[in-house]
C-alpha atoms as a PDB file:
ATOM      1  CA  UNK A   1       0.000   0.000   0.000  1.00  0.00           C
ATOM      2  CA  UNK A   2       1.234   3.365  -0.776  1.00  0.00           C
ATOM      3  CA  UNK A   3       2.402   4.901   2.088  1.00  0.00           C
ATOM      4  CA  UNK A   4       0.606   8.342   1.967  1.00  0.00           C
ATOM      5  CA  UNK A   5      -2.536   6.328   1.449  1.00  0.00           C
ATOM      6  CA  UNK A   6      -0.980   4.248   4.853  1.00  0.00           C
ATOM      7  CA  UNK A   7      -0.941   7.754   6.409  1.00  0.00           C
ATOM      8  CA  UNK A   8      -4.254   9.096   5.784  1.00  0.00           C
ATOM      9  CA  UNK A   9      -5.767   5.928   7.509  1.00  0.00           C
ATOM     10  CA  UNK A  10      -3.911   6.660  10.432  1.00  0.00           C
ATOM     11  CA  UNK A  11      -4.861  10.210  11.095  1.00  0.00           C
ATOM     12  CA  UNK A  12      -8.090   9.362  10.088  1.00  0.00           C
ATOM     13  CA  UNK A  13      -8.357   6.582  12.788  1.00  0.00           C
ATOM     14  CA  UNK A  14      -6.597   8.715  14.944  1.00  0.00           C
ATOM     15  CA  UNK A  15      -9.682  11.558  15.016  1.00  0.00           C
ATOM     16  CA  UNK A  16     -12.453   9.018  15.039  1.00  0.00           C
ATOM     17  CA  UNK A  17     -10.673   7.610  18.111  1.00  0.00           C
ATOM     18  CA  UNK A  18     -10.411  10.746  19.839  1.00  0.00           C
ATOM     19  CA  UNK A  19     -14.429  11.325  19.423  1.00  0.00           C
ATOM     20  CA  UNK A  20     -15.425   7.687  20.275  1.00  0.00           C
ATOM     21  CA  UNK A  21     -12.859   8.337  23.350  1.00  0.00           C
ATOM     22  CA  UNK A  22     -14.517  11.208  24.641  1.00  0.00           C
ATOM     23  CA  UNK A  23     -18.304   9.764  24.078  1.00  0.00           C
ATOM     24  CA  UNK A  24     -17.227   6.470  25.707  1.00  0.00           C
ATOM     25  CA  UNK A  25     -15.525   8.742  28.787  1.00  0.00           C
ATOM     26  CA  UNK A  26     -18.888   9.931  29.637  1.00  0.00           C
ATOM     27  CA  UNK A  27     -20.158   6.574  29.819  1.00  0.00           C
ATOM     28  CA  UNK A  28     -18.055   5.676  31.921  1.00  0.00           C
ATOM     29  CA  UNK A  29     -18.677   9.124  34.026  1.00  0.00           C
ATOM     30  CA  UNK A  30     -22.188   7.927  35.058  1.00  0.00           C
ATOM     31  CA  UNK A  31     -21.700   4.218  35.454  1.00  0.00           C
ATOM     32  CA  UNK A  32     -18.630   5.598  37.621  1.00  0.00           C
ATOM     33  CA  UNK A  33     -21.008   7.731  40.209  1.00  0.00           C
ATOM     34  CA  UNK A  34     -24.476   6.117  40.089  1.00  0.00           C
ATOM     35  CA  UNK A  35     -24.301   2.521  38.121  1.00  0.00           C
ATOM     36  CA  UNK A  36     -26.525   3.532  35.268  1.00  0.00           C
ATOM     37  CA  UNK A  37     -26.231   3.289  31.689  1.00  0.00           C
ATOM     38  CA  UNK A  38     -27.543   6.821  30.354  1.00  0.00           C
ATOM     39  CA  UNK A  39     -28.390   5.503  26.747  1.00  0.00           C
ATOM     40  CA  UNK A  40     -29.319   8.981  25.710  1.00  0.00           C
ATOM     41  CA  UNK A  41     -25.756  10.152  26.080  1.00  0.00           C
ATOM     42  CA  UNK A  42     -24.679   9.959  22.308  1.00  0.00           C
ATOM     43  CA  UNK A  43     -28.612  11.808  21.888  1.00  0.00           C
ATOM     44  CA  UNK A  44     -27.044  14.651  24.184  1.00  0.00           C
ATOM     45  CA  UNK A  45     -23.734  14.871  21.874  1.00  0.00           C
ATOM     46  CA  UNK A  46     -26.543  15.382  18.693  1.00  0.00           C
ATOM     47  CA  UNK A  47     -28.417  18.537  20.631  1.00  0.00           C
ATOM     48  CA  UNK A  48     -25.416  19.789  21.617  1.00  0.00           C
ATOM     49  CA  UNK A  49     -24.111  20.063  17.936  1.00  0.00           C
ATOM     50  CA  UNK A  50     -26.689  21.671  17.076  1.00  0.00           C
ATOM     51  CA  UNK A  51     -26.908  23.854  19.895  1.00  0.00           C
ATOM     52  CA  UNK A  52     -23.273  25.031  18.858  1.00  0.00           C
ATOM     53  CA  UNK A  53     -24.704  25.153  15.078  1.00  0.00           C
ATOM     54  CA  UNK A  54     -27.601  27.591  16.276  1.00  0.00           C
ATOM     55  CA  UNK A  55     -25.328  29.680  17.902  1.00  0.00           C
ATOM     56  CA  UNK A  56     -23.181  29.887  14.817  1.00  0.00           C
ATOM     57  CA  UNK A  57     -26.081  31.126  12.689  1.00  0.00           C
ATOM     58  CA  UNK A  58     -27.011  33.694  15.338  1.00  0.00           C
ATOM     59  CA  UNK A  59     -23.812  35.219  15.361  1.00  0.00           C
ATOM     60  CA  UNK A  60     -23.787  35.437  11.527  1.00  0.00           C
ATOM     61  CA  UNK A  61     -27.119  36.965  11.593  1.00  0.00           C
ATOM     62  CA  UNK A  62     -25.772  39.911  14.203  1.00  0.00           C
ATOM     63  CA  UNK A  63     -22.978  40.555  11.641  1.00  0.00           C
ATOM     64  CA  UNK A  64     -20.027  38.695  13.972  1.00  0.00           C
ATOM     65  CA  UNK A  65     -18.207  36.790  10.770  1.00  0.00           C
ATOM     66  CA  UNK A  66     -14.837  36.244  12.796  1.00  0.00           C
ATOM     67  CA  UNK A  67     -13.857  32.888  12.914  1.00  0.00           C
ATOM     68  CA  UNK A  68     -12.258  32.429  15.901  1.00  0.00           C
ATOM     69  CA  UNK A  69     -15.282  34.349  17.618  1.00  0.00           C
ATOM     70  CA  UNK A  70     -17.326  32.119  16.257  1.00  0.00           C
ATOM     71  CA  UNK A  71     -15.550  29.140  16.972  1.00  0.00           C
ATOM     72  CA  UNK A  72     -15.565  30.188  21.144  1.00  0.00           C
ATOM     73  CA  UNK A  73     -19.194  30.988  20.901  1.00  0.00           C
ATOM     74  CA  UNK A  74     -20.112  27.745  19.440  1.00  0.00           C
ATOM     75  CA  UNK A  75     -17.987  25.544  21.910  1.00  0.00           C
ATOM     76  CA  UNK A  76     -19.140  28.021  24.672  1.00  0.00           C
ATOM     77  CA  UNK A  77     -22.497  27.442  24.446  1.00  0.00           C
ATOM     78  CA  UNK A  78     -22.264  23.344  23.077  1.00  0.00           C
ATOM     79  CA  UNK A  79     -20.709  22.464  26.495  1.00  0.00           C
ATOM     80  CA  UNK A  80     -22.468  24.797  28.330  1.00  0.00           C
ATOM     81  CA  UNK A  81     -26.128  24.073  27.691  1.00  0.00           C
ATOM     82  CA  UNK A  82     -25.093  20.510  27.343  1.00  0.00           C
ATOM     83  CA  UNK A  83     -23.608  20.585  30.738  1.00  0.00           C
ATOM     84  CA  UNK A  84     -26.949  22.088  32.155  1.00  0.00           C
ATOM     85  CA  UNK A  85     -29.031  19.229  30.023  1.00  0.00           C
ATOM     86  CA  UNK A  86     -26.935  16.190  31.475  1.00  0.00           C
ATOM     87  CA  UNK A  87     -27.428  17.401  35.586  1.00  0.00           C
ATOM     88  CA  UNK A  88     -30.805  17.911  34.333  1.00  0.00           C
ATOM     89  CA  UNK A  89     -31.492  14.452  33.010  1.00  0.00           C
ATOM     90  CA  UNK A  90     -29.349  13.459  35.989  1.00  0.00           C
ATOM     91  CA  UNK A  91     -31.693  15.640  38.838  1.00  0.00           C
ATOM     92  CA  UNK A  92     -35.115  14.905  37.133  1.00  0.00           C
ATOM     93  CA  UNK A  93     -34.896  11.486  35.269  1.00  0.00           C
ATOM     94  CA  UNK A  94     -31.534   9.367  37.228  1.00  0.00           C
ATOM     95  CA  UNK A  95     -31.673   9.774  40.757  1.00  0.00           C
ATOM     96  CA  UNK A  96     -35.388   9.416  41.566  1.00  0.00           C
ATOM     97  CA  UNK A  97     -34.827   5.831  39.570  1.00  0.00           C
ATOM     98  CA  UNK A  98     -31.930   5.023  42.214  1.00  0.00           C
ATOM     99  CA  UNK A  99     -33.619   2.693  43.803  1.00  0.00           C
ATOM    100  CA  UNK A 100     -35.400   1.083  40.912  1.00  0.00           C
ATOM    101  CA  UNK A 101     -34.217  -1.769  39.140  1.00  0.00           C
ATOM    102  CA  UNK A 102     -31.536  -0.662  36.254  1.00  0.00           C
ATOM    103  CA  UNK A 103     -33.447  -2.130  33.735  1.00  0.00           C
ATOM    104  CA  UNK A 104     -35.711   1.607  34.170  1.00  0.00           C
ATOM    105  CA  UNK A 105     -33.260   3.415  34.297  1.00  0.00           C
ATOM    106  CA  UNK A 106     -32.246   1.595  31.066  1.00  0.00           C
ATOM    107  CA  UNK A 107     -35.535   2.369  29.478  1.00  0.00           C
ATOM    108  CA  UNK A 108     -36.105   5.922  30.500  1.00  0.00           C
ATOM    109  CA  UNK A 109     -32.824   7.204  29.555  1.00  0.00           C
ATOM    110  CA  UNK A 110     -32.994   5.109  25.761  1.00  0.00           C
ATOM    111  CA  UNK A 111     -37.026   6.702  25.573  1.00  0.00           C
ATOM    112  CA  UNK A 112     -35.250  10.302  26.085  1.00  0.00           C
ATOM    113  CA  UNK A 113     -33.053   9.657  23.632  1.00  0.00           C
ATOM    114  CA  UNK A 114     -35.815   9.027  21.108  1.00  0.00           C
ATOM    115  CA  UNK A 115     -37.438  12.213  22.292  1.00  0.00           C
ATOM    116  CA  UNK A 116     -34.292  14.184  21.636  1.00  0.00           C
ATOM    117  CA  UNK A 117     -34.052  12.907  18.255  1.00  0.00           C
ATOM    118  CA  UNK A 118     -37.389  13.462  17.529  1.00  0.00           C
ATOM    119  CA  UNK A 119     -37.704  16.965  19.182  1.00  0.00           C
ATOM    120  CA  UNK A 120     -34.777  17.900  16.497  1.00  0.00           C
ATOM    121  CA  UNK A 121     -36.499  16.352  13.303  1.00  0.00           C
ATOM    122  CA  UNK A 122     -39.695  17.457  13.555  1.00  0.00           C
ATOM    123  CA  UNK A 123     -39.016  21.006  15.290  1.00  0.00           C
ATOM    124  CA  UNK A 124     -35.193  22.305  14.115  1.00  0.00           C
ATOM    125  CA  UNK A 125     -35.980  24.025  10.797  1.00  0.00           C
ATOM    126  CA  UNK A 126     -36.134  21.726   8.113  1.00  0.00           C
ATOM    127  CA  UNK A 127     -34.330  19.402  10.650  1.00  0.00           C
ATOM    128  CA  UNK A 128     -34.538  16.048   8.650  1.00  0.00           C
ATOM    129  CA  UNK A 129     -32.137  17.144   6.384  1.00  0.00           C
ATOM    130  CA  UNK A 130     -28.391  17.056   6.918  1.00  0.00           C
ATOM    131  CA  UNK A 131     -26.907  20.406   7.976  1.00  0.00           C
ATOM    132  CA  UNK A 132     -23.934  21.802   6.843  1.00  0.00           C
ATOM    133  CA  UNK A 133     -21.479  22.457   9.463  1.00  0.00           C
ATOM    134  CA  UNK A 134     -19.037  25.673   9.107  1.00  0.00           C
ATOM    135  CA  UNK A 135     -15.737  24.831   8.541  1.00  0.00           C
ATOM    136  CA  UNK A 136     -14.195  27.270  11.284  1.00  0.00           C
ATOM    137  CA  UNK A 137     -10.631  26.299  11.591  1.00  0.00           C
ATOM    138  CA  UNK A 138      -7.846  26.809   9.507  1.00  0.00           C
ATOM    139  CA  UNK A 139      -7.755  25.024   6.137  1.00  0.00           C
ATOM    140  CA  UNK A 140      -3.878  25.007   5.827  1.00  0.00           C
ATOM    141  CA  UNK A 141      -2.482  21.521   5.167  1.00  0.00           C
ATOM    142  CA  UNK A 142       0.870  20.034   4.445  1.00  0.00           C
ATOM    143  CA  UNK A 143       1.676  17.632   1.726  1.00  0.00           C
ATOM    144  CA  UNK A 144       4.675  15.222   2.100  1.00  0.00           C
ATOM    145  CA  UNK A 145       4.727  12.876  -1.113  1.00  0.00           C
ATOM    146  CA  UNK A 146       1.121  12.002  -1.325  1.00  0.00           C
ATOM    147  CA  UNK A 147       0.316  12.288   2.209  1.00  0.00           C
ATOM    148  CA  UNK A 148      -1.621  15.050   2.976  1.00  0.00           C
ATOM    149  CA  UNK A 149      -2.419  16.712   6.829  1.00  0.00           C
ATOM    150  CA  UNK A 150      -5.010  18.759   7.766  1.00  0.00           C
ATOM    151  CA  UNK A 151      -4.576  21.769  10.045  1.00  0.00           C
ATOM    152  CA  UNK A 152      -7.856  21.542  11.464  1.00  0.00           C
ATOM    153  CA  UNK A 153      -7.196  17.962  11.898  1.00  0.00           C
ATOM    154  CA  UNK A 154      -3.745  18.455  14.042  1.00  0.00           C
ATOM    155  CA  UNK A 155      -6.076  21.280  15.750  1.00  0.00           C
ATOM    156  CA  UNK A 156      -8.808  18.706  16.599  1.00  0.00           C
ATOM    157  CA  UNK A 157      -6.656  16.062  17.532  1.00  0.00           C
ATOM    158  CA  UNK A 158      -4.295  18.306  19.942  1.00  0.00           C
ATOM    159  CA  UNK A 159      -8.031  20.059  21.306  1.00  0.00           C
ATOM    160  CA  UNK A 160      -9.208  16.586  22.158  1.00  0.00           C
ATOM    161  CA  UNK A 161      -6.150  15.668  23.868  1.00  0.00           C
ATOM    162  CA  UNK A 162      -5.926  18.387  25.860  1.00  0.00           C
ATOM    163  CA  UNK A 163     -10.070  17.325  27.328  1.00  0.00           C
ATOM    164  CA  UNK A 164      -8.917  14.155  28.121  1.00  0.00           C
ATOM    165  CA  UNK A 165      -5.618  15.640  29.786  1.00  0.00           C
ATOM    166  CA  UNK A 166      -8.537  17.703  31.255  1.00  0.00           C
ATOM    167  CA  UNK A 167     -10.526  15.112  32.542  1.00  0.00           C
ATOM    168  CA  UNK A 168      -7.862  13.188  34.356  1.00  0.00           C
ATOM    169  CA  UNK A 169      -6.458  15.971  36.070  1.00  0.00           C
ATOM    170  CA  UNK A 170      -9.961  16.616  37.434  1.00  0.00           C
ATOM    171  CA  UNK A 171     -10.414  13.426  38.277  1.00  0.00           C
ATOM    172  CA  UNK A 172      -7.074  12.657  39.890  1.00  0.00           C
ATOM    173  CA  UNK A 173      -5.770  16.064  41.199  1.00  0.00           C
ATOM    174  CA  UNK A 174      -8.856  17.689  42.511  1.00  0.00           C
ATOM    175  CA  UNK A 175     -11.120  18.214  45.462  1.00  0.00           C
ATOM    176  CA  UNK A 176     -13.852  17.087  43.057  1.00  0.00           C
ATOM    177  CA  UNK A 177     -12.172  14.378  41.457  1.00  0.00           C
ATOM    178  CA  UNK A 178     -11.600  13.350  44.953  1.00  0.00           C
ATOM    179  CA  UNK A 179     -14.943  13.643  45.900  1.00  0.00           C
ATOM    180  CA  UNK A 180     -16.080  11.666  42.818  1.00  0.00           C
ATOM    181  CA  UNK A 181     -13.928   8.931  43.371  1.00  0.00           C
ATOM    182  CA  UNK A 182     -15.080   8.767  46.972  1.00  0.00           C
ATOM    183  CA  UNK A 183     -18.325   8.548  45.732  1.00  0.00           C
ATOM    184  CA  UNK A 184     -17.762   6.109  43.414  1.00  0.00           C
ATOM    185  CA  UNK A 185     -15.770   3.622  45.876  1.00  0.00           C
ATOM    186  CA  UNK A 186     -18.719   3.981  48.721  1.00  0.00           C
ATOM    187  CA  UNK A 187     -21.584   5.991  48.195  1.00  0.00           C
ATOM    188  CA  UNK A 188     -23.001   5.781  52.079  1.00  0.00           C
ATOM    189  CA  UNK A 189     -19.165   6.567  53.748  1.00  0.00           C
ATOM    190  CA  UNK A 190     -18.433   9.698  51.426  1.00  0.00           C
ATOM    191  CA  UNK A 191     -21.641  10.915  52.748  1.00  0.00           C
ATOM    192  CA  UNK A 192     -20.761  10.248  56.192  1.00  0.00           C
ATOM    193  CA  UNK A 193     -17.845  12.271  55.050  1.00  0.00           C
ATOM    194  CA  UNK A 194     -19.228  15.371  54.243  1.00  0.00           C
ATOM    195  CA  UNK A 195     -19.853  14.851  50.560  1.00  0.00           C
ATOM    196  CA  UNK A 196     -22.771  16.340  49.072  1.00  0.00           C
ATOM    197  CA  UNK A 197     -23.797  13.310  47.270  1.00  0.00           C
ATOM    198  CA  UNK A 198     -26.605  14.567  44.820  1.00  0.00           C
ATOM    199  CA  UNK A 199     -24.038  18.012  43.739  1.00  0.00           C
ATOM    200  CA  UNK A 200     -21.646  15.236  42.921  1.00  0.00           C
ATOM    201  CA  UNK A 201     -23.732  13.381  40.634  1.00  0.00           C
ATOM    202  CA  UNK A 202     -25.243  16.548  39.270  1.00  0.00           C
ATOM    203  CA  UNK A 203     -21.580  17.482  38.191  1.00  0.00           C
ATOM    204  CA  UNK A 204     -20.426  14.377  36.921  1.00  0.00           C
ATOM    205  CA  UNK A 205     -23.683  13.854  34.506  1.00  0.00           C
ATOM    206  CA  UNK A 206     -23.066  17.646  33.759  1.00  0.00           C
ATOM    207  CA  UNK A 207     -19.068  17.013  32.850  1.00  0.00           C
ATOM    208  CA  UNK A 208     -19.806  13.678  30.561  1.00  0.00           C
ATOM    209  CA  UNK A 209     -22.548  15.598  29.045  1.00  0.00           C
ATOM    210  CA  UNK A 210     -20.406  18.729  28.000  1.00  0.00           C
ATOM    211  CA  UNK A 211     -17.285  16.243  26.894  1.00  0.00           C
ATOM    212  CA  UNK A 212     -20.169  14.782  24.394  1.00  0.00           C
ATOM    213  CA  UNK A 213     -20.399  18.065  23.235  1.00  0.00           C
ATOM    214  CA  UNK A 214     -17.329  19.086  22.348  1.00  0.00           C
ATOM    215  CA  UNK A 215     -16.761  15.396  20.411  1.00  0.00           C
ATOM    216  CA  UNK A 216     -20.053  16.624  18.867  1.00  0.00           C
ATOM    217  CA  UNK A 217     -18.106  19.322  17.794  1.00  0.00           C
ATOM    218  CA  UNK A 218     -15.141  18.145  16.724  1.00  0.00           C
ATOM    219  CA  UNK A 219     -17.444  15.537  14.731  1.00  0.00           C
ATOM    220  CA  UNK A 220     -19.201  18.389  12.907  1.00  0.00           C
ATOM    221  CA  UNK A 221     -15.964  20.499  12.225  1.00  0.00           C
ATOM    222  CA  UNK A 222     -14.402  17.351  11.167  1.00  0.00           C
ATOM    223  CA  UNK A 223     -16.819  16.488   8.696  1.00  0.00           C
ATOM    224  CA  UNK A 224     -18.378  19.780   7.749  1.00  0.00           C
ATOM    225  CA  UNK A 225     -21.716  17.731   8.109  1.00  0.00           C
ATOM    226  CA  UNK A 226     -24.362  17.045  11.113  1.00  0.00           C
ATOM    227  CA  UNK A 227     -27.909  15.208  11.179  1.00  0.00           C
ATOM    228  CA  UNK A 228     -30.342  14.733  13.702  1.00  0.00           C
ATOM    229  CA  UNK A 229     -29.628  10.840  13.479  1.00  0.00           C
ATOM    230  CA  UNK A 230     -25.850  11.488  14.167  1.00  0.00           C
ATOM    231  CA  UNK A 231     -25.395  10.681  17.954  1.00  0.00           C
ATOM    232  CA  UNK A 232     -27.381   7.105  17.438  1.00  0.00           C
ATOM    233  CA  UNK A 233     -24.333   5.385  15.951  1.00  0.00           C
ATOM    234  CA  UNK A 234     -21.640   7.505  18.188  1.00  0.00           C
ATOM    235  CA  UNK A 235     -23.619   6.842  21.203  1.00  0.00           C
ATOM    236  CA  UNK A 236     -23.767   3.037  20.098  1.00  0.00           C
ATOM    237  CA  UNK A 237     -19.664   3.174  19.690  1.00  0.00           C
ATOM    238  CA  UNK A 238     -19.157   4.862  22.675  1.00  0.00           C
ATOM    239  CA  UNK A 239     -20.862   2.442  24.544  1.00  0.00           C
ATOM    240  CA  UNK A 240     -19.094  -0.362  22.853  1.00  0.00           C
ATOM    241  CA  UNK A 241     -15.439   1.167  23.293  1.00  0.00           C
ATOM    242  CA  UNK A 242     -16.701   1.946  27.340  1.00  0.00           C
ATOM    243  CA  UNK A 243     -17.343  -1.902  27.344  1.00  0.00           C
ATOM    244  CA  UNK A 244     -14.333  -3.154  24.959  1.00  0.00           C
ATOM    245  CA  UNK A 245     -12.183  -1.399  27.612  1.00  0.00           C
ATOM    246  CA  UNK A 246     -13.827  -2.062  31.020  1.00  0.00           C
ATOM    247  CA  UNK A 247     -17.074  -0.073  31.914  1.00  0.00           C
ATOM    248  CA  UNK A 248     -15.971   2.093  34.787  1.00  0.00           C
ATOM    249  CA  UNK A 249     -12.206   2.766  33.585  1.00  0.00           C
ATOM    250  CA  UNK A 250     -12.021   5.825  32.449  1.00  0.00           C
ATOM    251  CA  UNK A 251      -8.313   4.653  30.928  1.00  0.00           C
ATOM    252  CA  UNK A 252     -10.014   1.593  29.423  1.00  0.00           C
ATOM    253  CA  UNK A 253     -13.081   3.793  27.574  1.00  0.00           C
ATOM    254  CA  UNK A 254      -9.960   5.864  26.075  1.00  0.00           C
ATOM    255  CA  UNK A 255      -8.074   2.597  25.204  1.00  0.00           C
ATOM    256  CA  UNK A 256     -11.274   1.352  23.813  1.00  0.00           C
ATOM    257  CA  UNK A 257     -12.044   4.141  21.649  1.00  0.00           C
ATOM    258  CA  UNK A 258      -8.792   4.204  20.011  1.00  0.00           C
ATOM    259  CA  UNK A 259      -9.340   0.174  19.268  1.00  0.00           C
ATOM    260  CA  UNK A 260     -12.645   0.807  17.728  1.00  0.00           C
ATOM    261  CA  UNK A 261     -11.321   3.452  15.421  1.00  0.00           C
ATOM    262  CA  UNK A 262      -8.635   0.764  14.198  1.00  0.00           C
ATOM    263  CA  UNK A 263     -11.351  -2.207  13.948  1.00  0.00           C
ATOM    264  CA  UNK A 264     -13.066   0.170  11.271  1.00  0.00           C
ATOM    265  CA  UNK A 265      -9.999   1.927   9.962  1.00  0.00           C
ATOM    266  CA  UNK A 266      -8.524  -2.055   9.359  1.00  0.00           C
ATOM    267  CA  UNK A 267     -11.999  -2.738   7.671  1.00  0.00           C
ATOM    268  CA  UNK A 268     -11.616  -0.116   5.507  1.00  0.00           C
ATOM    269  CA  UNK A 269      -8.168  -0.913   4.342  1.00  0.00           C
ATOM    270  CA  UNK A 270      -8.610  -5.025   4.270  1.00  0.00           C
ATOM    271  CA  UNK A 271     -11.926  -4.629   2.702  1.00  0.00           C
ATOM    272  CA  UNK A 272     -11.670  -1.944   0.159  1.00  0.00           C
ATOM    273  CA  UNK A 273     -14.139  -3.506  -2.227  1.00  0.00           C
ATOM    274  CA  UNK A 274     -16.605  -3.302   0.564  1.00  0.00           C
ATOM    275  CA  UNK A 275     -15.362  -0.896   2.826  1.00  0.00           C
ATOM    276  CA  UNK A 276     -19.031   0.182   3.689  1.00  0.00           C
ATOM    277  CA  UNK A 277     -19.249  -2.937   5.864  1.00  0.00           C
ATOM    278  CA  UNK A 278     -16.286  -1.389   7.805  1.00  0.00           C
ATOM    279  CA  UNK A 279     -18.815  -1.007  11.059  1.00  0.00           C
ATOM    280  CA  UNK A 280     -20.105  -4.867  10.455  1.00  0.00           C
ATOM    281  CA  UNK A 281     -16.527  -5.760  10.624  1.00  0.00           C
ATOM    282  CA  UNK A 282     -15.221  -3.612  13.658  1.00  0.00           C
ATOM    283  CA  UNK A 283     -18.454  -4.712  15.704  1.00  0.00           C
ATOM    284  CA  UNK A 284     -17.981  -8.475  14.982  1.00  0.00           C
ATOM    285  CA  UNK A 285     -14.534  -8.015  16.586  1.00  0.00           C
ATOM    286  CA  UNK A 286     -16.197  -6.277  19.310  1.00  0.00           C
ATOM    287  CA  UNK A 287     -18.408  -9.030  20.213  1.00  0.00           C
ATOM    288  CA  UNK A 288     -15.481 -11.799  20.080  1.00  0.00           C
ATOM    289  CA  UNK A 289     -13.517  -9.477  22.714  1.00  0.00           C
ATOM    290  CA  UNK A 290     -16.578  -9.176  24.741  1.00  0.00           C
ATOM    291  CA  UNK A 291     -17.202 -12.629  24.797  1.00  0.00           C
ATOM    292  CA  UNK A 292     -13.005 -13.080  25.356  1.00  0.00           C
ATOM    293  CA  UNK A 293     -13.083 -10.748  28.377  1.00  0.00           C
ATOM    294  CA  UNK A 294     -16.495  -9.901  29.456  1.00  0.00           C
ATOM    295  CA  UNK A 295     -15.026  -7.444  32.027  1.00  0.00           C
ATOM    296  CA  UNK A 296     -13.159  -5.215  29.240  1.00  0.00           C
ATOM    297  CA  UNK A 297      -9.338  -4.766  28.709  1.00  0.00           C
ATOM    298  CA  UNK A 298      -8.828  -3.085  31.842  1.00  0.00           C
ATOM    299  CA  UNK A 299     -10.788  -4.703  34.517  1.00  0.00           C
ATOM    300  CA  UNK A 300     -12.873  -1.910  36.919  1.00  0.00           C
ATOM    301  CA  UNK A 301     -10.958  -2.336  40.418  1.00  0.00           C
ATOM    302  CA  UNK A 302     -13.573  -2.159  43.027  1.00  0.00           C
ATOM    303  CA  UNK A 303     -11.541   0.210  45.009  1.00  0.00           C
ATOM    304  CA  UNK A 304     -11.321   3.302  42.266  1.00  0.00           C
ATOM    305  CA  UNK A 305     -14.085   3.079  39.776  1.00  0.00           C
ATOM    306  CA  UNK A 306     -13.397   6.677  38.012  1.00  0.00           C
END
């Protein structure tokens, strides 16, 4: 294979990695805090795209055309409102179900989802149809024999790095993160601690929520394109590289992401006369390594959970 061609693949693998990273993080957020499965999660990415895609259009209607402003105001309010949205769900739909069976939970989060989706077909103007996303980064690129790289891509990659960087700092080397580990480990002795239990849920739904968001984002800016039916198959593949790498490691959903990229990138090169079949491929690995190591790559330790 020609080595350019070799190249492309890679960074290519390497983005949808980074997205399916970030969506499977924030699965493994709320199974972390609260042992739920929030199947609306990839749902929450999709309104939060176009949340950031509203806000785009309203700042081109008040005459703001700058890029860069443009590309703050759209992240700004993505991750904002989608922060407020996931302690929502979390407040109102996810902790009056504690004590109910999962399999509620289960339902009432997936149901959401649905409405989400819906809410954006039938009411988002002319919302059934694909939208196309602004291409607000710099379109520089750099050719080296017949490879070619994107400078939005190096910019998306090196943006989604620095979240995940983020989101372990806050998670190891913070009051917070300390509080949300304490929760996770023993619910009933970090509130005999102190710990305001139901803030810390609220916070954690609220910061896997807005990381959805920005891989919303990124997704959009990546491929200039959204749709209403976008975070169905990202929320699917999130959940699937939060399983592939052990459901409650937030290394393992980032290890797990990166695999699932490869499964389809590999599909796509060793299939190239059917490379639309890349998915059917990457899943039926999936399913062998779940049925290899039903507890994921990186087994959850009991003792730190997040």
């Amino acid at each position: 294979m020609d080595m350019g061609l070799l190249g492309q693949f890679i960074v290519n693998g390497m983005m949808l990695g980074m997205m399916y990273a970030l969506v499977a993080v924030g699965f493994t957020l709320f199974f972390g805090v609260l042992d739920v499965i929030k199947f609306s999660h990839g749902d929450v990415l999709m309104v939060g795209t176009f949340a950031g895609f509203s806000t785009y259009l309203g700042l081109g209607a008040i005459g703001i055309d700058n890029a860069f402003v443009q590309l703050i105001g759209v992240l700004v309010v993505a991750i904002g409102s989608m922060a407020i949205l996931g302690a929502i769900i979390a407040r109102y739909l996810v902790l009056p179900l504690k004590s109910a069976p999962p399999l509620n939970t289960l339902l009432v989060t997936l149901m959401l989802g649905t409405v989400l989706r819906e809410a954006i077909r039938l009411f988002y103007p002319d919302g059934s149809n694909p939208k196309r996303f602004p291409s607000l980064l710099p379109t520089d690129s750099w050719t080296i024999g017949s490879f070619n790289l994107r400078a939005d891509s190096v910019i998306l990659l090196v943006g989604g790095l620095l979240v995940i960087v983020g989101v372990h700092v806050l998670i190891n080397r913070t009051r917070l993160g300390m509080a949300i580990r304490a929760v996770a480990q023993d619910e009933e002795t970090a509130k005999c601690m102190g710990i305001n239990f139901k803030m810390i849920v609220l916070l954690t739904f609220g910061l896997g929520s807005a990381v959805a968001a920005f891989a919303g984002v990124m997704n959009g800016l990546y491929y200039n394109e959204i749709n209403f039916g976008m975070g169905l198959l990202l929320g699917v593949i999130g959940f699937s590289a939060a399983i592939i790498g052990g459901l409650g490691n937030i290394y393992g959903a980032i290890l797990g992401g990166f695999i699932f990229a490869a499964l389809q990138t590999l599909g796509a090169v060793a299939l190239p006369f059917a490379s639309a079949y890349k998915d059917v491929f990457a899943f039926a690995v999936v399913i062998a390594l779940i049925a290899w190591r039903p507890t994921g790559l990186i087994a959850e330790k009991t003792s730190e959970r997040v």
